[in-house]
PDB file of N, CA and C in Angstrom:
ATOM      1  N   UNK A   1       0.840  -1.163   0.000  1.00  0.00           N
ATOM      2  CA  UNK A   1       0.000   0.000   0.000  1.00  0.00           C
ATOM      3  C   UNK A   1       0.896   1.241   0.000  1.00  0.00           C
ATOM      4  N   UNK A   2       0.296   1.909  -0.561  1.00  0.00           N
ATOM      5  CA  UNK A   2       1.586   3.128  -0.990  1.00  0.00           C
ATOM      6  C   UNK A   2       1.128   4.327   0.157  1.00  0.00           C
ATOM      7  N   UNK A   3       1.941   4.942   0.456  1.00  0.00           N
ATOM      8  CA  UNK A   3       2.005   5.936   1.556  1.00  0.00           C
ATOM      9  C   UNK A   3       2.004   7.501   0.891  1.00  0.00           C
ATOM     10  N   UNK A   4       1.178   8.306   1.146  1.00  0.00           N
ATOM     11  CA  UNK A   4       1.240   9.853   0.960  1.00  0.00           C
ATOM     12  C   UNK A   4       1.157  10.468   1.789  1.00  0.00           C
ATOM     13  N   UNK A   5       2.336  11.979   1.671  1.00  0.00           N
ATOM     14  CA  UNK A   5       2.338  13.519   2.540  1.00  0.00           C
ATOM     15  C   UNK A   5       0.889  13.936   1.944  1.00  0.00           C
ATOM     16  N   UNK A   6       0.350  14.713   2.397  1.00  0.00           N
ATOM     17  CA  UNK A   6      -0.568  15.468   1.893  1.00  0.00           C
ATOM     18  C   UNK A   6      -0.485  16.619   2.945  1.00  0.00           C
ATOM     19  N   UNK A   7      -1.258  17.836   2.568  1.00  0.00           N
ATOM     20  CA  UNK A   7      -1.583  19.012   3.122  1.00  0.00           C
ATOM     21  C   UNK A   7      -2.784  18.859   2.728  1.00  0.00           C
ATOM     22  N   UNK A   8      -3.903  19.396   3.743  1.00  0.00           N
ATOM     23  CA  UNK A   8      -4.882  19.762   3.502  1.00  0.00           C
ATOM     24  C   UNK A   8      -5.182  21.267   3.712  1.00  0.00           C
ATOM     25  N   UNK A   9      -5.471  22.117   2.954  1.00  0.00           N
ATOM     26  CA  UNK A   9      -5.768  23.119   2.597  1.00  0.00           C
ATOM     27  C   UNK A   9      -7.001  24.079   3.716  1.00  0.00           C
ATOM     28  N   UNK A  10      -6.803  25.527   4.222  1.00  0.00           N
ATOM     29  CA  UNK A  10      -7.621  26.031   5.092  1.00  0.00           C
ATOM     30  C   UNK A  10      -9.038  26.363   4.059  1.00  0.00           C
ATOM     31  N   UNK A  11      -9.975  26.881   4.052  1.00  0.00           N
ATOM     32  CA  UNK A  11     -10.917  27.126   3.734  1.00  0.00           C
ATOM     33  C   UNK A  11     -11.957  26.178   4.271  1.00  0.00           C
ATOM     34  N   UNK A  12     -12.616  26.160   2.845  1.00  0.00           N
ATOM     35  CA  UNK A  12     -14.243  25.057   2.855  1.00  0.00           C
ATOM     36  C   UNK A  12     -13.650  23.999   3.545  1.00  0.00           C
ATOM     37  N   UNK A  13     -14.625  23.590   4.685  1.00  0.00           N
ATOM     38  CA  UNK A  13     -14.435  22.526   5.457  1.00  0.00           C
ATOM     39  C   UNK A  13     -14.479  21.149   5.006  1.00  0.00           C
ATOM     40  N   UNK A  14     -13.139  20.456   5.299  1.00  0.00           N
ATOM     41  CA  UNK A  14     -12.839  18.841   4.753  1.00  0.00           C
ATOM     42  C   UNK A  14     -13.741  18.059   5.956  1.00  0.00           C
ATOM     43  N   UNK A  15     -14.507  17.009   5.749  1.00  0.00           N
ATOM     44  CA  UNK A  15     -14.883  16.097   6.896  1.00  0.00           C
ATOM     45  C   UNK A  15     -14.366  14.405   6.398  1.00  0.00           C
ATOM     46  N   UNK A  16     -14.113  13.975   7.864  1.00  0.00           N
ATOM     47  CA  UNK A  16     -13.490  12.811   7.762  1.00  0.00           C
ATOM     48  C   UNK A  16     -14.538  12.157   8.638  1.00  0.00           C
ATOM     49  N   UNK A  17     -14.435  10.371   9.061  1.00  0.00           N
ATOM     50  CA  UNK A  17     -14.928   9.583   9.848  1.00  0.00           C
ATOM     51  C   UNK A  17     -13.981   9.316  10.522  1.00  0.00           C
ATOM     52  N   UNK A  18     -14.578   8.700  11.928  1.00  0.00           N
ATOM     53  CA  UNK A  18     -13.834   8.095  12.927  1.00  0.00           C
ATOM     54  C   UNK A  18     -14.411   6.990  12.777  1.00  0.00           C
ATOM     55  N   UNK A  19     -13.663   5.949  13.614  1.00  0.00           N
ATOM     56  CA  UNK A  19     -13.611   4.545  13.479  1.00  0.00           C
ATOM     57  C   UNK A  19     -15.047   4.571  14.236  1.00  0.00           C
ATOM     58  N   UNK A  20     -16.038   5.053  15.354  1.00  0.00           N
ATOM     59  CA  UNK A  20     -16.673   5.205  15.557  1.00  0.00           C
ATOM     60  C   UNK A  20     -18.086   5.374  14.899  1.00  0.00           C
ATOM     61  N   UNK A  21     -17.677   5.655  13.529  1.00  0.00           N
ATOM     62  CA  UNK A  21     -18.439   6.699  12.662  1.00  0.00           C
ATOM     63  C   UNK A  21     -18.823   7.613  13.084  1.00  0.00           C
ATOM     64  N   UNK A  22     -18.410   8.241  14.148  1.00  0.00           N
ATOM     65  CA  UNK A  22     -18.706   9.857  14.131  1.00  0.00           C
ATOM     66  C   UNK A  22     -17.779  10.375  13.114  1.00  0.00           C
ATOM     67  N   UNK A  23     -18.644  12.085  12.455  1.00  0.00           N
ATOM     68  CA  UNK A  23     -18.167  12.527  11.363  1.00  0.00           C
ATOM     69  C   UNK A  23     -17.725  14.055  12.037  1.00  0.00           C
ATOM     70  N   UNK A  24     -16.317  14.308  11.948  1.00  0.00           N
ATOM     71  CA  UNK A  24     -15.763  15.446  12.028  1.00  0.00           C
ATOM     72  C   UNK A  24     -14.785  16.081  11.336  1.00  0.00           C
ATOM     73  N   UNK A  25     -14.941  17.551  11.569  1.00  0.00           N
ATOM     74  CA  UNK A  25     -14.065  18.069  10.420  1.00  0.00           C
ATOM     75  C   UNK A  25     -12.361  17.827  10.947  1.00  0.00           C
ATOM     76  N   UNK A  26     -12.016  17.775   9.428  1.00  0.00           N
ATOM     77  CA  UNK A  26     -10.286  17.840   9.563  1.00  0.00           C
ATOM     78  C   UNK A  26      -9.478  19.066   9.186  1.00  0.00           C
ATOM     79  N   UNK A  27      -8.783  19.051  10.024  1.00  0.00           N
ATOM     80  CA  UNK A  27      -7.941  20.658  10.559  1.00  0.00           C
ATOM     81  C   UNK A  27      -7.169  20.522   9.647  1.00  0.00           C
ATOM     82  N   UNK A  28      -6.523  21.681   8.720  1.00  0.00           N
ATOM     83  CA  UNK A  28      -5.785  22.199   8.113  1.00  0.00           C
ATOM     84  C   UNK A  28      -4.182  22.106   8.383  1.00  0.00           C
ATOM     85  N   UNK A  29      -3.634  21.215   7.697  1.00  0.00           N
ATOM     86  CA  UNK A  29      -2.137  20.873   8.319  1.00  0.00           C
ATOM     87  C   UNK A  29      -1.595  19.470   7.285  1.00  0.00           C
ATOM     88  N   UNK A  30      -0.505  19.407   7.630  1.00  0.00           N
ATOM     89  CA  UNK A  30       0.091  18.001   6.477  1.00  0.00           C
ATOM     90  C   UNK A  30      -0.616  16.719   7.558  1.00  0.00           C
ATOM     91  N   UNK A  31      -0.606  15.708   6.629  1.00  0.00           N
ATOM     92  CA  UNK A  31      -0.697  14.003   7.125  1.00  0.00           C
ATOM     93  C   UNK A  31      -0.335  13.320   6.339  1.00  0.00           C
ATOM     94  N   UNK A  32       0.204  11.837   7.006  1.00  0.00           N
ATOM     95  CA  UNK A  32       0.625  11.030   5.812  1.00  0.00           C
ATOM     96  C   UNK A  32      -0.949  10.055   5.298  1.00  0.00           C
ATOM     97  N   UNK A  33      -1.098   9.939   4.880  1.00  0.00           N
ATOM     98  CA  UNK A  33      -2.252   9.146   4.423  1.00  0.00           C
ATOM     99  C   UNK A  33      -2.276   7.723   3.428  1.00  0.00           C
ATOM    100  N   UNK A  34      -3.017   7.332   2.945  1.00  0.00           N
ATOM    101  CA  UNK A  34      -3.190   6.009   2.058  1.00  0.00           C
ATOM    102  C   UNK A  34      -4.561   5.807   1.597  1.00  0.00           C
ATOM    103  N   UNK A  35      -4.768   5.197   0.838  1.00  0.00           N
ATOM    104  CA  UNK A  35      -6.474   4.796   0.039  1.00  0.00           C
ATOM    105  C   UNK A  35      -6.649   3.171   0.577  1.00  0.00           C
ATOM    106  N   UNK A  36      -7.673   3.060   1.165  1.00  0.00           N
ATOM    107  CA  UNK A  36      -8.302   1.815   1.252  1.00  0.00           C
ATOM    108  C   UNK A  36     -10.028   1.615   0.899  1.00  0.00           C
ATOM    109  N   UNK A  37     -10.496   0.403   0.927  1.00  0.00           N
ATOM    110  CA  UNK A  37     -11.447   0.505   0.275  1.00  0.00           C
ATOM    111  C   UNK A  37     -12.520  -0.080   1.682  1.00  0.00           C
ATOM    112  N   UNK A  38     -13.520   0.845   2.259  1.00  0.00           N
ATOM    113  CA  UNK A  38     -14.129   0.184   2.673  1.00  0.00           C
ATOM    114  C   UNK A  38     -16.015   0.534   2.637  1.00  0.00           C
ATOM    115  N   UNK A  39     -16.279  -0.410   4.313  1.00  0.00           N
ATOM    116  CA  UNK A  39     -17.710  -0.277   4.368  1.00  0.00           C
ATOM    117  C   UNK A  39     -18.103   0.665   5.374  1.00  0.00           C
ATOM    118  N   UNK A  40     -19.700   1.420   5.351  1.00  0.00           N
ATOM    119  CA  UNK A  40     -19.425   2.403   6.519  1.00  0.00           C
ATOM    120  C   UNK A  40     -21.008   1.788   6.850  1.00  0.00           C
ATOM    121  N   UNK A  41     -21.345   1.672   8.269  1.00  0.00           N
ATOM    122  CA  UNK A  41     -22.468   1.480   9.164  1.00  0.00           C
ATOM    123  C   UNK A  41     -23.203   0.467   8.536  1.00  0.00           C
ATOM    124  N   UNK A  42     -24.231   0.270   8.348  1.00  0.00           N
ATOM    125  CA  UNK A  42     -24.904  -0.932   7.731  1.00  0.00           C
ATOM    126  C   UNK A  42     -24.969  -0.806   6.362  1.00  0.00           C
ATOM    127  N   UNK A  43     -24.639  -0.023   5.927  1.00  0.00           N
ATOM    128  CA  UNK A  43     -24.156  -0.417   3.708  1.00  0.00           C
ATOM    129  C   UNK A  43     -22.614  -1.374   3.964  1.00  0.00           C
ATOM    130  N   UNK A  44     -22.786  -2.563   3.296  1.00  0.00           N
ATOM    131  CA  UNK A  44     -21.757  -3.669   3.225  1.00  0.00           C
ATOM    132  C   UNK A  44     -20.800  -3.273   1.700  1.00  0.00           C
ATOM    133  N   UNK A  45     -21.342  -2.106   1.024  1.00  0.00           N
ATOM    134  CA  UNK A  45     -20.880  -1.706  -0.145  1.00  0.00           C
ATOM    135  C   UNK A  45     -19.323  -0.958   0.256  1.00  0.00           C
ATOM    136  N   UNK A  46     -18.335  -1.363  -0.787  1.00  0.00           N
ATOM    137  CA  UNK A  46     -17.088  -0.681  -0.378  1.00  0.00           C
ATOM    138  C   UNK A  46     -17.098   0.309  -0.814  1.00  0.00           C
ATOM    139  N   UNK A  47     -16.460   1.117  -0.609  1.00  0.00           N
ATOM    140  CA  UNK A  47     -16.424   2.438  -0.885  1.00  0.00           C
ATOM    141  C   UNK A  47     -14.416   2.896  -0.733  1.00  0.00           C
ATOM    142  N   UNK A  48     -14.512   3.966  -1.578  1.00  0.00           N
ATOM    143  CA  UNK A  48     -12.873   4.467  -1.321  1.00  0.00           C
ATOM    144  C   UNK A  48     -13.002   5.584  -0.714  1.00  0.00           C
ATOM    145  N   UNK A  49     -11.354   5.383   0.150  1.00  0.00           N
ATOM    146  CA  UNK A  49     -11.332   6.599   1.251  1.00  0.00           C
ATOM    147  C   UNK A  49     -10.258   7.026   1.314  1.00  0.00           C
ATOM    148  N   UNK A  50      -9.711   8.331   1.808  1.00  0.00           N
ATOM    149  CA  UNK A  50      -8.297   8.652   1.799  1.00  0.00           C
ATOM    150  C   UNK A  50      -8.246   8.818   3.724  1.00  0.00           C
ATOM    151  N   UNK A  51      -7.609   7.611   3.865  1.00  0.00           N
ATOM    152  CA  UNK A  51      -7.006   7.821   5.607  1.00  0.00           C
ATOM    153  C   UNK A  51      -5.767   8.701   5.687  1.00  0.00           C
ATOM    154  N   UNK A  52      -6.439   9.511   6.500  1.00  0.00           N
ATOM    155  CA  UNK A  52      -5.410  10.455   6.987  1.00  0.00           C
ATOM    156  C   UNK A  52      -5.263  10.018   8.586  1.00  0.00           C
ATOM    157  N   UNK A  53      -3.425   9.533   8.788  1.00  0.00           N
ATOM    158  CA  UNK A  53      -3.050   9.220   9.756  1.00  0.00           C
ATOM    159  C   UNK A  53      -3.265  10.289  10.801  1.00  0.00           C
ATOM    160  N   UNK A  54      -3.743   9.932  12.075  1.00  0.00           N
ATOM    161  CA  UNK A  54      -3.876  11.036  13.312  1.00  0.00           C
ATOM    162  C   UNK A  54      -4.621  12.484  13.081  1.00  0.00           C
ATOM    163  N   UNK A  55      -5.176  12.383  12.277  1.00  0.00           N
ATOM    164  CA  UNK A  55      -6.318  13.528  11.604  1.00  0.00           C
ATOM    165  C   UNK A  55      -7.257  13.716  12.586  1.00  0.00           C
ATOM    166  N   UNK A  56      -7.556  12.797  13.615  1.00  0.00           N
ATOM    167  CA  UNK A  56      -8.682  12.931  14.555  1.00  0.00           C
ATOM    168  C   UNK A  56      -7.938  13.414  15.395  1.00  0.00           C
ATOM    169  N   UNK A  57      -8.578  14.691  16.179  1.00  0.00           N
ATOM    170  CA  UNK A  57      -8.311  15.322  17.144  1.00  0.00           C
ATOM    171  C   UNK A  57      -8.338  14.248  18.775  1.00  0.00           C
ATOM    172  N   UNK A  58      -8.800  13.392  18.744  1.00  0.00           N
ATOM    173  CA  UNK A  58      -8.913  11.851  19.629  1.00  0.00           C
ATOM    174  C   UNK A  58      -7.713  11.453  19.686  1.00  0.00           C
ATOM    175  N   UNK A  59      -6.735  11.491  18.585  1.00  0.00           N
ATOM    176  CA  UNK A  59      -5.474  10.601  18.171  1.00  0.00           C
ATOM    177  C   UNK A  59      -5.300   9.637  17.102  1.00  0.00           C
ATOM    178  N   UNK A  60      -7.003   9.102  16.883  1.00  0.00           N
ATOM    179  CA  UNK A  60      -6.989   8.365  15.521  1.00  0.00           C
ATOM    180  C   UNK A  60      -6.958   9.264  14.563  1.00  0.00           C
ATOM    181  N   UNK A  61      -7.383   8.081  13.573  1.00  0.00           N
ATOM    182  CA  UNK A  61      -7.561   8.042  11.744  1.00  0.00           C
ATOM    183  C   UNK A  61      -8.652   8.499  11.753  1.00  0.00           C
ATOM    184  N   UNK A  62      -8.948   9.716  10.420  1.00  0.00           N
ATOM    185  CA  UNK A  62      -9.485   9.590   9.991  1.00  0.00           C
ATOM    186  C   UNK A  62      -9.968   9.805   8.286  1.00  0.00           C
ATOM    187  N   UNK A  63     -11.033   8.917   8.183  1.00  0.00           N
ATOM    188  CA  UNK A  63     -11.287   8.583   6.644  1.00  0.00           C
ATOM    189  C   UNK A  63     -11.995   9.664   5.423  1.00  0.00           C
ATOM    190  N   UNK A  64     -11.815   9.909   4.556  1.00  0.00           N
ATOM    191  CA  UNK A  64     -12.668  11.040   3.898  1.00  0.00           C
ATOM    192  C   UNK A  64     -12.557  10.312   2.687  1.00  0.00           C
ATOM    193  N   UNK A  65     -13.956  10.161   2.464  1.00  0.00           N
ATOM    194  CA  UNK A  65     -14.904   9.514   1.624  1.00  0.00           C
ATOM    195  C   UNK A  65     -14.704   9.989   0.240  1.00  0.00           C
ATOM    196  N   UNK A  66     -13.951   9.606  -0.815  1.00  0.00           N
ATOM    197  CA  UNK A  66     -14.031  10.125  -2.225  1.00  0.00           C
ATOM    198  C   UNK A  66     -15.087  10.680  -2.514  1.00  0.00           C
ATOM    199  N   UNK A  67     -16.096   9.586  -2.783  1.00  0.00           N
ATOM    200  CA  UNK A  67     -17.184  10.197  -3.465  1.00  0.00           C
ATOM    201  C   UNK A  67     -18.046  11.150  -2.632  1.00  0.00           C
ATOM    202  N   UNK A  68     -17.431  11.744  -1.241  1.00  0.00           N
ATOM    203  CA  UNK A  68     -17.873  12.954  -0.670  1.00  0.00           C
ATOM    204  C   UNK A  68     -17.187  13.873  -1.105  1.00  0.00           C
ATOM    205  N   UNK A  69     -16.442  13.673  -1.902  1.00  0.00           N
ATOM    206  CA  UNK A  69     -15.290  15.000  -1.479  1.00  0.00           C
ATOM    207  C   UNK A  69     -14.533  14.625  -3.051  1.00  0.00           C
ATOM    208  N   UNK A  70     -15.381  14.477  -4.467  1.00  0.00           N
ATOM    209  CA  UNK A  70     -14.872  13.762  -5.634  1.00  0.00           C
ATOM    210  C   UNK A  70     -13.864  15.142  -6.029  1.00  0.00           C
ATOM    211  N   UNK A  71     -14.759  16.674  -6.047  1.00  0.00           N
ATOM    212  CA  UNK A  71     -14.638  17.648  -6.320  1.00  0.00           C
ATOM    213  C   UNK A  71     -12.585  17.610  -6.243  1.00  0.00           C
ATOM    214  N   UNK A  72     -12.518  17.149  -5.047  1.00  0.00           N
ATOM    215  CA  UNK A  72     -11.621  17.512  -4.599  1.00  0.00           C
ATOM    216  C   UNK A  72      -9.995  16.010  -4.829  1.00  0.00           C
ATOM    217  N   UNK A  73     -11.166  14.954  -4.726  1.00  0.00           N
ATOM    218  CA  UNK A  73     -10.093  14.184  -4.303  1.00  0.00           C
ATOM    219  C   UNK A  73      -9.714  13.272  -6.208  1.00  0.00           C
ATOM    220  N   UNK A  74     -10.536  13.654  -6.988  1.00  0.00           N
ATOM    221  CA  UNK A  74      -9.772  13.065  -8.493  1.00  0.00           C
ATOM    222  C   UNK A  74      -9.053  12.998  -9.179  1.00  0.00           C
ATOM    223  N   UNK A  75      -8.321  12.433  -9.644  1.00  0.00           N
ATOM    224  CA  UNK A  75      -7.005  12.066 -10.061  1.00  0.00           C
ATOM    225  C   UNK A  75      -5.794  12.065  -8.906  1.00  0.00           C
ATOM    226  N   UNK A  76      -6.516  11.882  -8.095  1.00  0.00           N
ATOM    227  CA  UNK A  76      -5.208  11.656  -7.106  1.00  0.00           C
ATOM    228  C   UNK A  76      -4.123  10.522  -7.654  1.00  0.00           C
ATOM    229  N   UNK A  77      -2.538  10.790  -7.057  1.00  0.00           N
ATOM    230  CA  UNK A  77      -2.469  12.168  -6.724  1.00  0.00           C
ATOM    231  C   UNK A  77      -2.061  13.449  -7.595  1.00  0.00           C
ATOM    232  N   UNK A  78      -2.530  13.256  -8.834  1.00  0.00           N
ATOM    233  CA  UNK A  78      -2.621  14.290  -9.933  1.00  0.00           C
ATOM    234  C   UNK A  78      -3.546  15.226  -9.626  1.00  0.00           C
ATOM    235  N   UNK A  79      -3.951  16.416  -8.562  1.00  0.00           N
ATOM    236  CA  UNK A  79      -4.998  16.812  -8.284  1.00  0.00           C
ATOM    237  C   UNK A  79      -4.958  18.563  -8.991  1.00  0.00           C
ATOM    238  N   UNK A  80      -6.300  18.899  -9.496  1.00  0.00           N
ATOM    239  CA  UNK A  80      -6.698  20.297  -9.694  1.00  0.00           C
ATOM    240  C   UNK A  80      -5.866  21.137  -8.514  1.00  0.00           C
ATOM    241  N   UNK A  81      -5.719  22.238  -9.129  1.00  0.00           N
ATOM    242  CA  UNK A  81      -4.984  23.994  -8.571  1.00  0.00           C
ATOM    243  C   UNK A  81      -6.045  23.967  -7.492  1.00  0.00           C
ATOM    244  N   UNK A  82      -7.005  23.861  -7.557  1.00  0.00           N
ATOM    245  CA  UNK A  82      -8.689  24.613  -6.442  1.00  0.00           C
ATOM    246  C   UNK A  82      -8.499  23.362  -5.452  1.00  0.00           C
ATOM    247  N   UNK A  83      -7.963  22.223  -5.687  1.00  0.00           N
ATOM    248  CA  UNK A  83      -8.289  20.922  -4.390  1.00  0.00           C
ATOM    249  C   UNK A  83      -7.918  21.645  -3.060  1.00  0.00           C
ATOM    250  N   UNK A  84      -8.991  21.198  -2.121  1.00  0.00           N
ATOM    251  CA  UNK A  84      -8.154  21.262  -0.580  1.00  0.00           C
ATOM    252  C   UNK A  84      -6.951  20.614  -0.086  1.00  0.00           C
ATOM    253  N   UNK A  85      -6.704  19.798  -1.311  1.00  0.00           N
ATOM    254  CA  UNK A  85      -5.517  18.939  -0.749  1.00  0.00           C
ATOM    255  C   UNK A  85      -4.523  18.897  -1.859  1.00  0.00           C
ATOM    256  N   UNK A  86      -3.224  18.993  -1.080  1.00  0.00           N
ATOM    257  CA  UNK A  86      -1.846  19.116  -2.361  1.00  0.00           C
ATOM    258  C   UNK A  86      -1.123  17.758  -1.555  1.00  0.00           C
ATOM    259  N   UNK A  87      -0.832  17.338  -2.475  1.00  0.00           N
ATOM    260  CA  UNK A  87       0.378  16.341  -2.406  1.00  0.00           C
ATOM    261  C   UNK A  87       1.726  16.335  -2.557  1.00  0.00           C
ATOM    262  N   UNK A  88       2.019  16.270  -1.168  1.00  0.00           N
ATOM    263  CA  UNK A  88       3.396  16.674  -0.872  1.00  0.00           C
ATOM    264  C   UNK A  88       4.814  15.527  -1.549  1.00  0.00           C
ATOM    265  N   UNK A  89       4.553  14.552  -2.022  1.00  0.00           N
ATOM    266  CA  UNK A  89       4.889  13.496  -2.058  1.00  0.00           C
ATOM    267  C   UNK A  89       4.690  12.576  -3.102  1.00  0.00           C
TER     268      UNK A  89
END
Protein backbone atom coordinates (compact mmCIF):
# COMPACT_ATOMS: atom_id res chain seq x y z
CA UNK A 1 0.00 0.00 0.00
CA UNK A 2 1.59 3.13 -0.99
CA UNK A 3 2.00 5.94 1.56
CA UNK A 4 1.24 9.85 0.96
CA UNK A 5 2.34 13.52 2.54
CA UNK A 6 -0.57 15.47 1.89
CA UNK A 7 -1.58 19.01 3.12
CA UNK A 8 -4.88 19.76 3.50
CA UNK A 9 -5.77 23.12 2.60
CA UNK A 10 -7.62 26.03 5.09
CA UNK A 11 -10.92 27.13 3.73
CA UNK A 12 -14.24 25.06 2.86
CA UNK A 13 -14.44 22.53 5.46
CA UNK A 14 -12.84 18.84 4.75
CA UNK A 15 -14.88 16.10 6.90
CA UNK A 16 -13.49 12.81 7.76
CA UNK A 17 -14.93 9.58 9.85
CA UNK A 18 -13.83 8.10 12.93
CA UNK A 19 -13.61 4.55 13.48
CA UNK A 20 -16.67 5.21 15.56
CA UNK A 21 -18.44 6.70 12.66
CA UNK A 22 -18.71 9.86 14.13
CA UNK A 23 -18.17 12.53 11.36
CA UNK A 24 -15.76 15.45 12.03
CA UNK A 25 -14.06 18.07 10.42
CA UNK A 26 -10.29 17.84 9.56
CA UNK A 27 -7.94 20.66 10.56
CA UNK A 28 -5.78 22.20 8.11
CA UNK A 29 -2.14 20.87 8.32
CA UNK A 30 0.09 18.00 6.48
CA UNK A 31 -0.70 14.00 7.13
CA UNK A 32 0.62 11.03 5.81
CA UNK A 33 -2.25 9.15 4.42
CA UNK A 34 -3.19 6.01 2.06
CA UNK A 35 -6.47 4.80 0.04
CA UNK A 36 -8.30 1.82 1.25
CA UNK A 37 -11.45 0.51 0.27
CA UNK A 38 -14.13 0.18 2.67
CA UNK A 39 -17.71 -0.28 4.37
CA UNK A 40 -19.43 2.40 6.52
CA UNK A 41 -22.47 1.48 9.16
CA UNK A 42 -24.90 -0.93 7.73
CA UNK A 43 -24.16 -0.42 3.71
CA UNK A 44 -21.76 -3.67 3.22
CA UNK A 45 -20.88 -1.71 -0.15
CA UNK A 46 -17.09 -0.68 -0.38
CA UNK A 47 -16.42 2.44 -0.89
CA UNK A 48 -12.87 4.47 -1.32
CA UNK A 49 -11.33 6.60 1.25
CA UNK A 50 -8.30 8.65 1.80
CA UNK A 51 -7.01 7.82 5.61
CA UNK A 52 -5.41 10.46 6.99
CA UNK A 53 -3.05 9.22 9.76
CA UNK A 54 -3.88 11.04 13.31
CA UNK A 55 -6.32 13.53 11.60
CA UNK A 56 -8.68 12.93 14.55
CA UNK A 57 -8.31 15.32 17.14
CA UNK A 58 -8.91 11.85 19.63
CA UNK A 59 -5.47 10.60 18.17
CA UNK A 60 -6.99 8.36 15.52
CA UNK A 61 -7.56 8.04 11.74
CA UNK A 62 -9.49 9.59 9.99
CA UNK A 63 -11.29 8.58 6.64
CA UNK A 64 -12.67 11.04 3.90
CA UNK A 65 -14.90 9.51 1.62
CA UNK A 66 -14.03 10.12 -2.22
CA UNK A 67 -17.18 10.20 -3.46
CA UNK A 68 -17.87 12.95 -0.67
CA UNK A 69 -15.29 15.00 -1.48
CA UNK A 70 -14.87 13.76 -5.63
CA UNK A 71 -14.64 17.65 -6.32
CA UNK A 72 -11.62 17.51 -4.60
CA UNK A 73 -10.09 14.18 -4.30
CA UNK A 74 -9.77 13.07 -8.49
CA UNK A 75 -7.00 12.07 -10.06
CA UNK A 76 -5.21 11.66 -7.11
CA UNK A 77 -2.47 12.17 -6.72
CA UNK A 78 -2.62 14.29 -9.93
CA UNK A 79 -5.00 16.81 -8.28
CA UNK A 80 -6.70 20.30 -9.69
CA UNK A 81 -4.98 23.99 -8.57
CA UNK A 82 -8.69 24.61 -6.44
CA UNK A 83 -8.29 20.92 -4.39
CA UNK A 84 -8.15 21.26 -0.58
CA UNK A 85 -5.52 18.94 -0.75
CA UNK A 86 -1.85 19.12 -2.36
CA UNK A 87 0.38 16.34 -2.41
CA UNK A 88 3.40 16.67 -0.87
CA UNK A 89 4.89 13.50 -2.06
Amino acid sequence: MKQYRVLVKGGRPIAGYRADGGRVRVMPREYDCYWLSIARGQDPTLRAALRLIGADSLGGDLDVMKDEFSDDLDGFPELKSDSKFEVLN
